[in-house]
Every structure is written in C-alpha cells, then in structure tokens.
N, C-alpha and C. Protein backbone atom coordinates (compact mmCIF):
# COMPACT_ATOMS: atom_id res chain seq x y z
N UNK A 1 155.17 122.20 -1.53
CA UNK A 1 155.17 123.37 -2.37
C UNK A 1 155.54 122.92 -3.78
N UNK A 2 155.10 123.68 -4.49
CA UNK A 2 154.92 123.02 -6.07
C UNK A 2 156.24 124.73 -6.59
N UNK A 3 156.71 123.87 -7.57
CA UNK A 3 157.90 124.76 -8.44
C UNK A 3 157.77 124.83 -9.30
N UNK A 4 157.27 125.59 -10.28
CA UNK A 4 157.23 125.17 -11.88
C UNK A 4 157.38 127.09 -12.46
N UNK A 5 157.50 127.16 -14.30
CA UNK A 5 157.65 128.09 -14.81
C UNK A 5 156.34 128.82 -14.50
N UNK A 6 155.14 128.42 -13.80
CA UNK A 6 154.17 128.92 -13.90
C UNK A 6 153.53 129.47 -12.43
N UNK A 7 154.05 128.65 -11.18
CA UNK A 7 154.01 129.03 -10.32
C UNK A 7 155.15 129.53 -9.47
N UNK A 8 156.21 130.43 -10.23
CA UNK A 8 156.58 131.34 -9.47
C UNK A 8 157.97 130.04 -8.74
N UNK A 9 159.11 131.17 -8.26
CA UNK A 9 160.14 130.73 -7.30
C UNK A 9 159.65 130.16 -5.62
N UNK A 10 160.31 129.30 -5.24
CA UNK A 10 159.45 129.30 -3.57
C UNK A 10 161.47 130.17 -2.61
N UNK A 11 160.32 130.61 -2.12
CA UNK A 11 161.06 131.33 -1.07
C UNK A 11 161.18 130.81 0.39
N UNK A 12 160.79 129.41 0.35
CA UNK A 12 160.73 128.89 1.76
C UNK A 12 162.07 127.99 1.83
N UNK A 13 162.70 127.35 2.63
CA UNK A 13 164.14 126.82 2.67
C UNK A 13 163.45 125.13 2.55
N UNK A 14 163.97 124.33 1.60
CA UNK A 14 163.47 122.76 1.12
C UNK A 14 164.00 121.80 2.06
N UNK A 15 163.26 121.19 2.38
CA UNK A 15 163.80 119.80 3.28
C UNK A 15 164.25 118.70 2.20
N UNK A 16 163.52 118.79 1.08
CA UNK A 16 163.79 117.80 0.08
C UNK A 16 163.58 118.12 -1.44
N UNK A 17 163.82 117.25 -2.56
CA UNK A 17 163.60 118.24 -3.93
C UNK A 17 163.14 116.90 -4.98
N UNK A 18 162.03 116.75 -5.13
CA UNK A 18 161.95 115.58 -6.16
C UNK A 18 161.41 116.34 -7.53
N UNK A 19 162.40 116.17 -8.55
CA UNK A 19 162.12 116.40 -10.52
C UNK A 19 161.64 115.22 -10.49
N UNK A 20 160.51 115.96 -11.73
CA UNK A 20 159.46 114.78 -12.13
C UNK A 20 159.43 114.92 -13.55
N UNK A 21 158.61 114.25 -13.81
CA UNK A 21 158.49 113.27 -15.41
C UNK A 21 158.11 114.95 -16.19
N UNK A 22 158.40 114.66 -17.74
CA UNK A 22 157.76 116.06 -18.60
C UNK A 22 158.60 116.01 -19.75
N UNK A 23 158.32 116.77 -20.69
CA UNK A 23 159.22 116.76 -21.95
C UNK A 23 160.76 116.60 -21.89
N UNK A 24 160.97 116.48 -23.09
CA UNK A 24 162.39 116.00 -23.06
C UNK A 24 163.87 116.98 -22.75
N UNK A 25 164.61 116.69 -22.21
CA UNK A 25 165.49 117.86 -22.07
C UNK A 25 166.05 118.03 -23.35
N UNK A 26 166.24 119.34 -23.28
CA UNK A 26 167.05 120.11 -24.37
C UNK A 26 168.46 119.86 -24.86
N UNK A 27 168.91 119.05 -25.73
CA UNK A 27 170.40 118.49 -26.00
C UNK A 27 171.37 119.26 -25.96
N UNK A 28 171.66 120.47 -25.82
CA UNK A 28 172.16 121.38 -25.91
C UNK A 28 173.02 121.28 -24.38
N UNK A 29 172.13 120.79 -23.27
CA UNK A 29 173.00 120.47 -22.21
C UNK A 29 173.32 119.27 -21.67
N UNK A 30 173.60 118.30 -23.07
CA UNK A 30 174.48 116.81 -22.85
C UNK A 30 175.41 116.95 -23.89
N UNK A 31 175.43 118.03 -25.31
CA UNK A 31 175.93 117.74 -25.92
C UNK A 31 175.30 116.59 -27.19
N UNK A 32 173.75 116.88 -27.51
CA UNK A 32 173.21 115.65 -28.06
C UNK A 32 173.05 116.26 -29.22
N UNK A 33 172.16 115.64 -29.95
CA UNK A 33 171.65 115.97 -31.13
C UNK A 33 170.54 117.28 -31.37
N UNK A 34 170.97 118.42 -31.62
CA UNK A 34 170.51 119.52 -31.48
C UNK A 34 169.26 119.07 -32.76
N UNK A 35 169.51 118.46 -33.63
CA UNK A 35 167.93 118.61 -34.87
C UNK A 35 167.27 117.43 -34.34
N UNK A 36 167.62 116.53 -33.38
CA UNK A 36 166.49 115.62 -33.07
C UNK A 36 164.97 116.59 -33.07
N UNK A 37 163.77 116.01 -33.83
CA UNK A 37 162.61 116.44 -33.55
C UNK A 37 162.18 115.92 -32.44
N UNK A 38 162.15 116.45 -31.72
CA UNK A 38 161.64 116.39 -29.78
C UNK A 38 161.01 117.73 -29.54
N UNK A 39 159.97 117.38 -28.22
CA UNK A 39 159.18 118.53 -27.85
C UNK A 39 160.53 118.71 -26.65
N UNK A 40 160.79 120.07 -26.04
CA UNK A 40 161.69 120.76 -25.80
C UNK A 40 160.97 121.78 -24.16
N UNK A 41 161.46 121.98 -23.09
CA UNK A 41 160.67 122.90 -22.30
C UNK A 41 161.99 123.97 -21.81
N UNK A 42 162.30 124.66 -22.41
CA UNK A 42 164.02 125.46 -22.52
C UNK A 42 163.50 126.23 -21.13
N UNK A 43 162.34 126.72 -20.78
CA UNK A 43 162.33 127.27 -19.67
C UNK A 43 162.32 126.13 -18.56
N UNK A 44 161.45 125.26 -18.28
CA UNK A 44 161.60 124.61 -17.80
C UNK A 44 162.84 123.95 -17.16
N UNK A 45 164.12 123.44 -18.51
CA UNK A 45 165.06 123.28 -18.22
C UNK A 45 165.59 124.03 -17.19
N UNK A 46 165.76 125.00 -17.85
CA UNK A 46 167.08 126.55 -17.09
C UNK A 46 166.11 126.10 -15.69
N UNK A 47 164.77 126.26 -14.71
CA UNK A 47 164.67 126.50 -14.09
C UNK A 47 165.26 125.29 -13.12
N UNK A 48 165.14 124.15 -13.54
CA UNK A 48 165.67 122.59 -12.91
C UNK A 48 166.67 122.80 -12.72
N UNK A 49 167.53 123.05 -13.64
CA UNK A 49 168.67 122.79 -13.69
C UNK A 49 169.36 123.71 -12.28
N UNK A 50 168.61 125.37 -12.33
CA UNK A 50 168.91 125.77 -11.00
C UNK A 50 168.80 125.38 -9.62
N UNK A 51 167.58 124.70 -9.67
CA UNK A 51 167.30 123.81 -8.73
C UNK A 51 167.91 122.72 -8.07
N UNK A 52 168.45 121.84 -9.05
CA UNK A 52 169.57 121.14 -8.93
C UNK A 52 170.69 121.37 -8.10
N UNK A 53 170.89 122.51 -9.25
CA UNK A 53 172.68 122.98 -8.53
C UNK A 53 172.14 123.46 -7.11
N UNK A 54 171.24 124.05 -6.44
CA UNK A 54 170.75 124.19 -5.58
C UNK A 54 170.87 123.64 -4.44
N UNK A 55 170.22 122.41 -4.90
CA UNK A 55 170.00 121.40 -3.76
C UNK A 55 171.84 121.01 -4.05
N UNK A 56 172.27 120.78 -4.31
CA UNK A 56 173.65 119.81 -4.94
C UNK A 56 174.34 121.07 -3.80
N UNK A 57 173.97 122.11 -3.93
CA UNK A 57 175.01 123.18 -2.82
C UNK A 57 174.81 122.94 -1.53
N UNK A 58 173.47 122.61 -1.12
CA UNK A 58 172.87 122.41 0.23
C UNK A 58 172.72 121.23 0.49
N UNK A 59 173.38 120.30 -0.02
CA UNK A 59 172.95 119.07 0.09
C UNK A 59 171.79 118.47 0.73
N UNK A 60 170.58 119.11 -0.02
CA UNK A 60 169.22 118.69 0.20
C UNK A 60 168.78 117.28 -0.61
N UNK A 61 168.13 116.53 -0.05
CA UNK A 61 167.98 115.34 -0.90
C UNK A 61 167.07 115.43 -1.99
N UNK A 62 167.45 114.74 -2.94
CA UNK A 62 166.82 114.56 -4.25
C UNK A 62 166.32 113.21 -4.79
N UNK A 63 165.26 113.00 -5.20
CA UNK A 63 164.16 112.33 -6.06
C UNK A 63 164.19 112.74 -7.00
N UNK A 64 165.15 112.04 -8.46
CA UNK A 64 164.65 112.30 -10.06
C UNK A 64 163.86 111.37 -9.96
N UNK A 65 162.88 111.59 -11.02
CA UNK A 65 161.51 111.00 -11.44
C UNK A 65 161.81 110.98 -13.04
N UNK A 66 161.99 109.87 -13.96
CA UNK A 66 162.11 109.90 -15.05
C UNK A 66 162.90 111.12 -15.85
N UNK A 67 162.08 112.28 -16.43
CA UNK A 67 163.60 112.87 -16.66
C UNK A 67 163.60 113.66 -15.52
N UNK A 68 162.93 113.70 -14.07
CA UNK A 68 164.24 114.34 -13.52
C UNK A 68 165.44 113.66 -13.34
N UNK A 69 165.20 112.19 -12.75
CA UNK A 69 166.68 111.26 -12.91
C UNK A 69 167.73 111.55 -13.99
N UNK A 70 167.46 111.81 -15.45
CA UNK A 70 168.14 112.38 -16.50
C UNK A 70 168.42 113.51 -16.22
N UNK A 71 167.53 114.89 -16.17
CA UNK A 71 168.48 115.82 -15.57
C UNK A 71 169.43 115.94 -14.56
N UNK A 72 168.91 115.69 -12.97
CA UNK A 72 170.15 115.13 -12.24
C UNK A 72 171.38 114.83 -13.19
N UNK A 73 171.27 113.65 -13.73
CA UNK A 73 172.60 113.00 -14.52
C UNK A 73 173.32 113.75 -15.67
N UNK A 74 172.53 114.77 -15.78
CA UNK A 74 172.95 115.74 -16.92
C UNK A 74 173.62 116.85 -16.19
N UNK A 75 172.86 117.88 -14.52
CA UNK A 75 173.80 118.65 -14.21
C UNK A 75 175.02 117.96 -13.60
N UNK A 76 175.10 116.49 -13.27
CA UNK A 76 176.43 116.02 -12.57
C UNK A 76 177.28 115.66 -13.82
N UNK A 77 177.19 115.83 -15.16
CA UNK A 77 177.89 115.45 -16.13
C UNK A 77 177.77 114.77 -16.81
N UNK A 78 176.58 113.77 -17.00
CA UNK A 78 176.30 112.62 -17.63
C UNK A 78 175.97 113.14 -19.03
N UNK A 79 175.14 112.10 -19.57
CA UNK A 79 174.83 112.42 -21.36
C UNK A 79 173.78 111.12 -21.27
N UNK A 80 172.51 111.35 -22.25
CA UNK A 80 171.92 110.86 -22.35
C UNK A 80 172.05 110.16 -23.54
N UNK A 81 170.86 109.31 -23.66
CA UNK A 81 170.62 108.55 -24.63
C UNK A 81 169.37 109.29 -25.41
N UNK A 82 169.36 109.50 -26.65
CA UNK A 82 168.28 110.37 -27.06
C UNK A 82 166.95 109.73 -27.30
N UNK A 83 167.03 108.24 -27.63
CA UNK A 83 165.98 108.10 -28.37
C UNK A 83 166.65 106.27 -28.12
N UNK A 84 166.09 105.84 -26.93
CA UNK A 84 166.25 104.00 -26.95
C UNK A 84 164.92 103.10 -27.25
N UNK A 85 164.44 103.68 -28.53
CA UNK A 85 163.28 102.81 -29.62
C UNK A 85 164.29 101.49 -29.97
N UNK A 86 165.44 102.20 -30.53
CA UNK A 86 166.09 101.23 -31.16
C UNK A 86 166.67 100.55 -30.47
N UNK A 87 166.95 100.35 -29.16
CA UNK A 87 167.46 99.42 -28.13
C UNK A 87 166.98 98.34 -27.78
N UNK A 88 166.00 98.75 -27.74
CA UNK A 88 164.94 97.57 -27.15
C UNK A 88 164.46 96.79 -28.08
N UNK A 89 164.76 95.54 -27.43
CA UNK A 89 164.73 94.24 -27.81
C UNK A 89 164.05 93.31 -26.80
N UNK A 90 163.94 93.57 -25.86
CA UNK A 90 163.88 92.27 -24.42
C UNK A 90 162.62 92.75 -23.41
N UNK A 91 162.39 94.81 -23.80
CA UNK A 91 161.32 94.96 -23.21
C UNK A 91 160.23 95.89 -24.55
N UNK A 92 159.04 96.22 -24.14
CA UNK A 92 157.84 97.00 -24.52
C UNK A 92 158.71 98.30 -25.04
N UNK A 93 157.92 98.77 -26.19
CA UNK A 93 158.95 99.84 -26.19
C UNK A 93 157.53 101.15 -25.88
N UNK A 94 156.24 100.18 -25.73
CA UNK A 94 154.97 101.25 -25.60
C UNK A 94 154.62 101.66 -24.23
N UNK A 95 154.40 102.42 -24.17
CA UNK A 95 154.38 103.79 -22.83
C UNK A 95 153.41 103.26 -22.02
N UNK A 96 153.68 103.33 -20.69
CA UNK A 96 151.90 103.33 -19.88
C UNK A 96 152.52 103.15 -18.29
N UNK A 97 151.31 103.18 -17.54
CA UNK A 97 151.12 103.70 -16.04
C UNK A 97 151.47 102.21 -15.17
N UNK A 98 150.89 101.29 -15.99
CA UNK A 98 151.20 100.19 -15.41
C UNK A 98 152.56 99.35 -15.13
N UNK A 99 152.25 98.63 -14.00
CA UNK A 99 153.81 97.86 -14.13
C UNK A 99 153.97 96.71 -14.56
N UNK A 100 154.42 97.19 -16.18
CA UNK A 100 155.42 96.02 -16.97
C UNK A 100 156.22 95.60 -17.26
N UNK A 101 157.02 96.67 -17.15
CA UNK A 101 158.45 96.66 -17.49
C UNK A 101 159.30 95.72 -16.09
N UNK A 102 160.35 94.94 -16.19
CA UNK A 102 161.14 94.46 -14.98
C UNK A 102 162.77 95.32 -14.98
N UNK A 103 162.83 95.41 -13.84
CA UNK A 103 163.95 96.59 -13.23
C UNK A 103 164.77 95.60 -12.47
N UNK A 104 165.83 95.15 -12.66
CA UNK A 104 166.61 94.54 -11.53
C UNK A 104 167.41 95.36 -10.88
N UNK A 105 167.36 95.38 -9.60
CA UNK A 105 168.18 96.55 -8.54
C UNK A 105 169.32 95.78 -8.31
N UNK A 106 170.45 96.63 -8.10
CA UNK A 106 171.98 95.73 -7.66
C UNK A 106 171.65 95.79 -6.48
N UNK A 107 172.19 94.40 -5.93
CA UNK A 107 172.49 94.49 -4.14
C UNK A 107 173.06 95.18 -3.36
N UNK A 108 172.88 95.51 -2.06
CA UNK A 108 173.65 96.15 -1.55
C UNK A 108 174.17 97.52 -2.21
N UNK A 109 172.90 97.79 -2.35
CA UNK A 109 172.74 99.28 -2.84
C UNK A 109 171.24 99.82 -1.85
N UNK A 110 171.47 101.19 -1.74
CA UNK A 110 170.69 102.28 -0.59
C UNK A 110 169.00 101.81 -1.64
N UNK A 111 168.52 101.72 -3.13
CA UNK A 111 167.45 101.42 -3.56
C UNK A 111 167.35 100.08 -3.49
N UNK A 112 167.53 98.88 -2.70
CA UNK A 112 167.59 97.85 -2.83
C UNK A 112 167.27 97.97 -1.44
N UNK A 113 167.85 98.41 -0.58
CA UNK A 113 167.17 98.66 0.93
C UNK A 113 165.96 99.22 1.13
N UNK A 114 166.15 100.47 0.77
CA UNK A 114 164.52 101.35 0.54
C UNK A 114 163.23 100.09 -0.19
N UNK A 115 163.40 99.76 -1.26
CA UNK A 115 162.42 98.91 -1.90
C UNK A 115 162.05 97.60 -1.13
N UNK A 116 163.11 96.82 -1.01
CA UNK A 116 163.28 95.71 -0.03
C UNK A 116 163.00 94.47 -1.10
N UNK A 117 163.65 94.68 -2.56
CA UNK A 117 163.23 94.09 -3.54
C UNK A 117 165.11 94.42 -4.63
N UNK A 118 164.93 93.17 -4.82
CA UNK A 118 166.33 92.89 -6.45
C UNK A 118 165.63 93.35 -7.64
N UNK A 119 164.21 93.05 -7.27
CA UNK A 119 163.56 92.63 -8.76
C UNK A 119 162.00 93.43 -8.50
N UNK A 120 162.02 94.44 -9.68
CA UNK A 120 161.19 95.28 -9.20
C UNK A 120 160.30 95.50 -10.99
N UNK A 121 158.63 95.39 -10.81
CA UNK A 121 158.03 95.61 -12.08
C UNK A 121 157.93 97.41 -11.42
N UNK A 122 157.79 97.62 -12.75
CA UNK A 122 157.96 99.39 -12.74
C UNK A 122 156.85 99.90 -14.66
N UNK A 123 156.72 100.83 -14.35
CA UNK A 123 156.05 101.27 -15.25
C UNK A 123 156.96 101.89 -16.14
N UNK A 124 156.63 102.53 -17.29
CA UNK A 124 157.49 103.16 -18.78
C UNK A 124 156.57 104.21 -19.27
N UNK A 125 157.31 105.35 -19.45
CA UNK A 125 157.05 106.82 -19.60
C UNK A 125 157.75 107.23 -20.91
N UNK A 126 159.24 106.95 -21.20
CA UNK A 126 159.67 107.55 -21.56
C UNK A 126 160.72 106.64 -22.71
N UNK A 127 161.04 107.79 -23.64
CA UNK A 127 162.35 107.15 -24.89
C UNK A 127 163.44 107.73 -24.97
N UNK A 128 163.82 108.45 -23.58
CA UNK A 128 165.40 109.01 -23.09
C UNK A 128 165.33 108.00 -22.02
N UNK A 129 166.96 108.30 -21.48
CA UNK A 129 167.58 107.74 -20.63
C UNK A 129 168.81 107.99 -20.48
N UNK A 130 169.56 107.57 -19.45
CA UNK A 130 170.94 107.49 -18.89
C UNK A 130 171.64 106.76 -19.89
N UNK A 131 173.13 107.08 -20.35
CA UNK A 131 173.94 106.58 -21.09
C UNK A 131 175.05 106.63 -20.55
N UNK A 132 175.53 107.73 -19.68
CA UNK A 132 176.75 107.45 -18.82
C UNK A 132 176.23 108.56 -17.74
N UNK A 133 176.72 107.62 -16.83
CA UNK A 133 176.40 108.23 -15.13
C UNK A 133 177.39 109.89 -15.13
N UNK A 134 176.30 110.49 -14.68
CA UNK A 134 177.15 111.72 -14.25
C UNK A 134 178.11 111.43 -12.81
N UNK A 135 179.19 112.13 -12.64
CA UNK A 135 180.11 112.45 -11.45
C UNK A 135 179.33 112.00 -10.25
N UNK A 136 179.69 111.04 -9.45
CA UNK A 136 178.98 110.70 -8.48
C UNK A 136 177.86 109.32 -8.46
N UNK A 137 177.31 109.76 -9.78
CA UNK A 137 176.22 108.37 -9.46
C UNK A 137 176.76 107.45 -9.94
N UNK A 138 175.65 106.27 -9.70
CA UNK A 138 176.28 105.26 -9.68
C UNK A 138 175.24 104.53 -10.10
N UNK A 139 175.29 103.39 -11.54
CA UNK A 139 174.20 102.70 -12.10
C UNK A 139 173.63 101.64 -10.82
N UNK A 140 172.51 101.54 -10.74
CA UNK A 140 171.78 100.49 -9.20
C UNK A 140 170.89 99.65 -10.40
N UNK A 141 170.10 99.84 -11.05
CA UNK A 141 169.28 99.60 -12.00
C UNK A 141 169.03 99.26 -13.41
N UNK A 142 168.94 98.60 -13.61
CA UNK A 142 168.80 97.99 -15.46
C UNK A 142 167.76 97.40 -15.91
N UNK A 143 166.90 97.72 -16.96
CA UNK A 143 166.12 96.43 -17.27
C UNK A 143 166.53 95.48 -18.11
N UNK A 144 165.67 94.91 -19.00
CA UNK A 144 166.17 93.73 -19.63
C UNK A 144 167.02 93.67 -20.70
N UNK A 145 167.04 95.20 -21.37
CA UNK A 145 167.56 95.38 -22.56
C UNK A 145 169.14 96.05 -21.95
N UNK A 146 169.23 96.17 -20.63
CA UNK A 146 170.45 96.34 -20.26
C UNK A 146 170.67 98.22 -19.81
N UNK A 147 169.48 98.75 -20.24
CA UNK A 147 168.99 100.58 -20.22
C UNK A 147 169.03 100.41 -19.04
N UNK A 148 170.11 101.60 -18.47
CA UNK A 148 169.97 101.97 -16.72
C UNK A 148 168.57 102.75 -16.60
N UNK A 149 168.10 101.76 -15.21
CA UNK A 149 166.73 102.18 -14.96
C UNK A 149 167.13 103.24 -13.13
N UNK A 150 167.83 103.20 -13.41
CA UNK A 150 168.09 104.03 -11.39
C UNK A 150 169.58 103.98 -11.07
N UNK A 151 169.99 105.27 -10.57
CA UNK A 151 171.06 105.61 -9.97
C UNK A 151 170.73 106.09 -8.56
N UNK A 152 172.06 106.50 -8.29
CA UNK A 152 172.30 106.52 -6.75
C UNK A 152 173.71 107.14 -6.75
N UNK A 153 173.80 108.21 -5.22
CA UNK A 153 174.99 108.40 -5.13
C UNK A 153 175.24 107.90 -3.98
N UNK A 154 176.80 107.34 -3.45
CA UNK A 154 176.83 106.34 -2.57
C UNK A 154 177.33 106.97 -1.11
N UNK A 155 177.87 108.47 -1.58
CA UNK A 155 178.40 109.26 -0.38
C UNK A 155 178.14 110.37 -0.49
N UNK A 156 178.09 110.43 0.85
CA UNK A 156 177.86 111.76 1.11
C UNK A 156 176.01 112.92 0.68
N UNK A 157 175.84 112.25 0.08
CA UNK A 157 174.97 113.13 -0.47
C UNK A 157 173.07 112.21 -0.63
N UNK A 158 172.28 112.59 -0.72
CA UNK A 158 171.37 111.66 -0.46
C UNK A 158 170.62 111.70 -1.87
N UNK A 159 170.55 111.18 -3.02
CA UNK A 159 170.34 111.57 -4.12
C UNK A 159 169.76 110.04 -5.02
N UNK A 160 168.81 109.68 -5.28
CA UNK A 160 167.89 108.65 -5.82
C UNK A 160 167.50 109.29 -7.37
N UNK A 161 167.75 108.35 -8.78
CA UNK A 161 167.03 108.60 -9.50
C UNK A 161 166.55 107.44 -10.06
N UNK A 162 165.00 107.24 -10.67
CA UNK A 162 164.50 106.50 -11.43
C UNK A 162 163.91 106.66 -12.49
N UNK A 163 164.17 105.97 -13.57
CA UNK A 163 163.41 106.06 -14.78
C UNK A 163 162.48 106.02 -14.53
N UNK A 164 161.15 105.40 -14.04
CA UNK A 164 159.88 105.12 -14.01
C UNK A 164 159.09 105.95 -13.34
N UNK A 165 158.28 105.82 -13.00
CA UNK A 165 157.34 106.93 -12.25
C UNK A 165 156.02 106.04 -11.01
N UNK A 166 157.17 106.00 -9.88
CA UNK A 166 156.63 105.69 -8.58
C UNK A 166 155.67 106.44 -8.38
N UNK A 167 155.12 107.82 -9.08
CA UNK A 167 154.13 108.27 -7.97
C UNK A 167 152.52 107.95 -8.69
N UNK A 168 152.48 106.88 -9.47
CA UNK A 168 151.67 106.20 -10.08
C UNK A 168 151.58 105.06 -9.77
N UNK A 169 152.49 104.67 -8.73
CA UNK A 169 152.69 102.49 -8.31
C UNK A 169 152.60 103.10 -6.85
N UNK A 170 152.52 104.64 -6.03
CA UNK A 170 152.59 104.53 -4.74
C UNK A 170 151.81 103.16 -3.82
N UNK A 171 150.49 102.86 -4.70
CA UNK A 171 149.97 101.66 -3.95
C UNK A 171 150.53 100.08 -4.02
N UNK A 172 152.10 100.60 -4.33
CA UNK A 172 152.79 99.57 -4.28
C UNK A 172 153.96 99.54 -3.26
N UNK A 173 154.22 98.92 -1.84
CA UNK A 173 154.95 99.35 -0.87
C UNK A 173 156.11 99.22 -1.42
N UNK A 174 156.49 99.07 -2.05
CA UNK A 174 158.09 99.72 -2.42
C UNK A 174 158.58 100.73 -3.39
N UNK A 175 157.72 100.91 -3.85
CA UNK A 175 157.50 102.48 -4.86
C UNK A 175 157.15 103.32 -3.91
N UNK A 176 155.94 103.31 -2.68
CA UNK A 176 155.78 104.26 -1.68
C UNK A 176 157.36 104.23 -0.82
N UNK A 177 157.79 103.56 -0.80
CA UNK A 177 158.87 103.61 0.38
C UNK A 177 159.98 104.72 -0.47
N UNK A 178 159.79 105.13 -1.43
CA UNK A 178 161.27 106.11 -2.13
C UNK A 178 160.35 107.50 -1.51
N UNK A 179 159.38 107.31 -1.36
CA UNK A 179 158.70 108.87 -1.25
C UNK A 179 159.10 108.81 0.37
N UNK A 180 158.53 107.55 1.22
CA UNK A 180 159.09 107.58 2.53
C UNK A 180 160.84 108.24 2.83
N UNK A 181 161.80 107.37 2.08
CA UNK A 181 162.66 107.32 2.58
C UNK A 181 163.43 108.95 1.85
N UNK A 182 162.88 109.49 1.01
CA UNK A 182 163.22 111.32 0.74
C UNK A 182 162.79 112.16 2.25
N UNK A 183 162.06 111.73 2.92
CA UNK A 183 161.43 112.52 4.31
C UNK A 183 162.35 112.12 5.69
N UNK A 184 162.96 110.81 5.22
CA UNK A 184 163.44 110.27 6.22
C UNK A 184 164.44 111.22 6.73
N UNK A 185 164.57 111.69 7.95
CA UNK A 185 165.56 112.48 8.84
C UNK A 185 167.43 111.46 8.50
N UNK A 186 167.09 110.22 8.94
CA UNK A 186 168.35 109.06 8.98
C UNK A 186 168.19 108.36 7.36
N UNK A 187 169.39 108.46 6.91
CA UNK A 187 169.67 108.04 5.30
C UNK A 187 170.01 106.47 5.61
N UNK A 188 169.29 105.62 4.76
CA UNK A 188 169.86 104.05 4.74
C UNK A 188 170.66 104.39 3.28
C-alpha cells in the first residue's frame, strides 16, 4: 500500500513502514537553517513524521530510504546536516542511480549481517544527511569523507536507515536483502 499527501491515509494495520527518497525536510524540525533556499514538502513532512511516531508506538519495522533515514533521525532527535557540498573531499559530490559512491559498514552490526558485506558501493541522491544520531540509533555507516551513510537501532526495535537508495541497486543481492530482511518475521 502506497502513503502519500495524495493518496489518502491507509486504514489497514502495517507489517512494515519504509520512507523514501524526496525533497528536503523542512529545518524547522532539526532546528536548521530556516532561509536555506531548499525545495521544502511541509505537507509531506507533517504526514511522515506521523507515520513515524506511529510505527515508533507499534514497534513496526522501519526502512529510511535517504531522507527517510534523515527523518527517522530527526523524529528520534537527531539534526541534520543541511547542505554536505562542502564536505566532500574523498567522494563525488554529483548525484546518480549508479553505484559509486563506497559505504563502509561497521562490523558486527544487524546491516553488516543483512548485506553480508563491510564494504558496500551504493549510489548518491542527495546533499542532506545525518549529523548527530537521534536517541537510539546508532552510526553503522560512513563513506569516505567520513558522512554517516546508515544507522541502526540495536534494541529492541527493528529500525534500518540508509542514505542511498537500494531500491535502484535491488539487482544487487545485498541491497535486495534490506527489502528481504524488513519482511523478515525473525530480526538478525
């Protein structure tokens, strides 16, 4: 079932909840730079953000997808990074579907199991990001310039986010395996 400002609330009870990639969130709920010129989806937001707290009540599992991973990290308390043009040094700072970018996963972490990979090429969407982990998560992911690329919460709760956008590398078995392991009944 699809959720958006355009198709309406779902009224059916969720087995799972993956936010996906789309304009930038609204600074207003990290505390950012309110005159940054950024495209903005204020409805959009409010509706995620319910969603969130949602699943976060029912402890339904969650898939952020680029900024959903940022929102996630924004309703658990985090703060973003507005604009990491100027960060990057070590990777591409230009956008695309393909996988160029390199992601190193920490060990002995739940995305390091799922993937079955340390070292993961991933694609680049976006010029936000994670700057401090909200309540609960926990950085798993970095690329070269040191930008958290994926969190994780380690208890209790079943909750995956990534900067990049797996559902464009699915024909890559370890980008398919995050979509697997959101369905999975038993949490690794």
């Amino acid at each position: 079932m699809r959720i958006s400002t355009r198709h309406g609330n779902a009224d059916e009870t969720l087995d799972a909840l993956i936010i996906g990639g789309g304009n930038d969130i609204s600074p207003e709920h990290y505390d950012g730079d309110l005159t940054s010129p950024v495209v903005y989806d204020p409805d959009r937001d409010l509706l995620e953000i319910r969603w969130i707290r949602y699943a976060l009540h029912h402890k339904i599992p969650m898939l952020g997808i680029c900024r959903g991973a940022q929102l996630i990290n924004v309703v658990l308390g985090g703060n973003l990074h507005q604009d990491i043009r100027n960060l990057r040094h070590l990777t591409y700072n230009r956008p695309g579907l393909l996988p160029t970018k390199q992601v190193k996963i920490e060990p002995d972490t739940r995305l390091a199991r799922i993937c079955g990979k340390h070292n993961l090429r991933v694609n680049s969407l976006h010029h936000q990001a994670i700057r401090k982990p909200g309540n609960g998560l926990h950085v798993v992911g970095r690329d070269l310039d040191g930008i958290i690329q994926a969190v994780e919460t380690r208890s209790g709760r079943k909750i995956i986010g990534v900067q990049w956008h797996p559902e464009y590398l699915f024909y890559l078995p370890a980008q398919f395996a995050l979509f697997q392991w959101l369905i999975q009944k038993e949490w690794l």
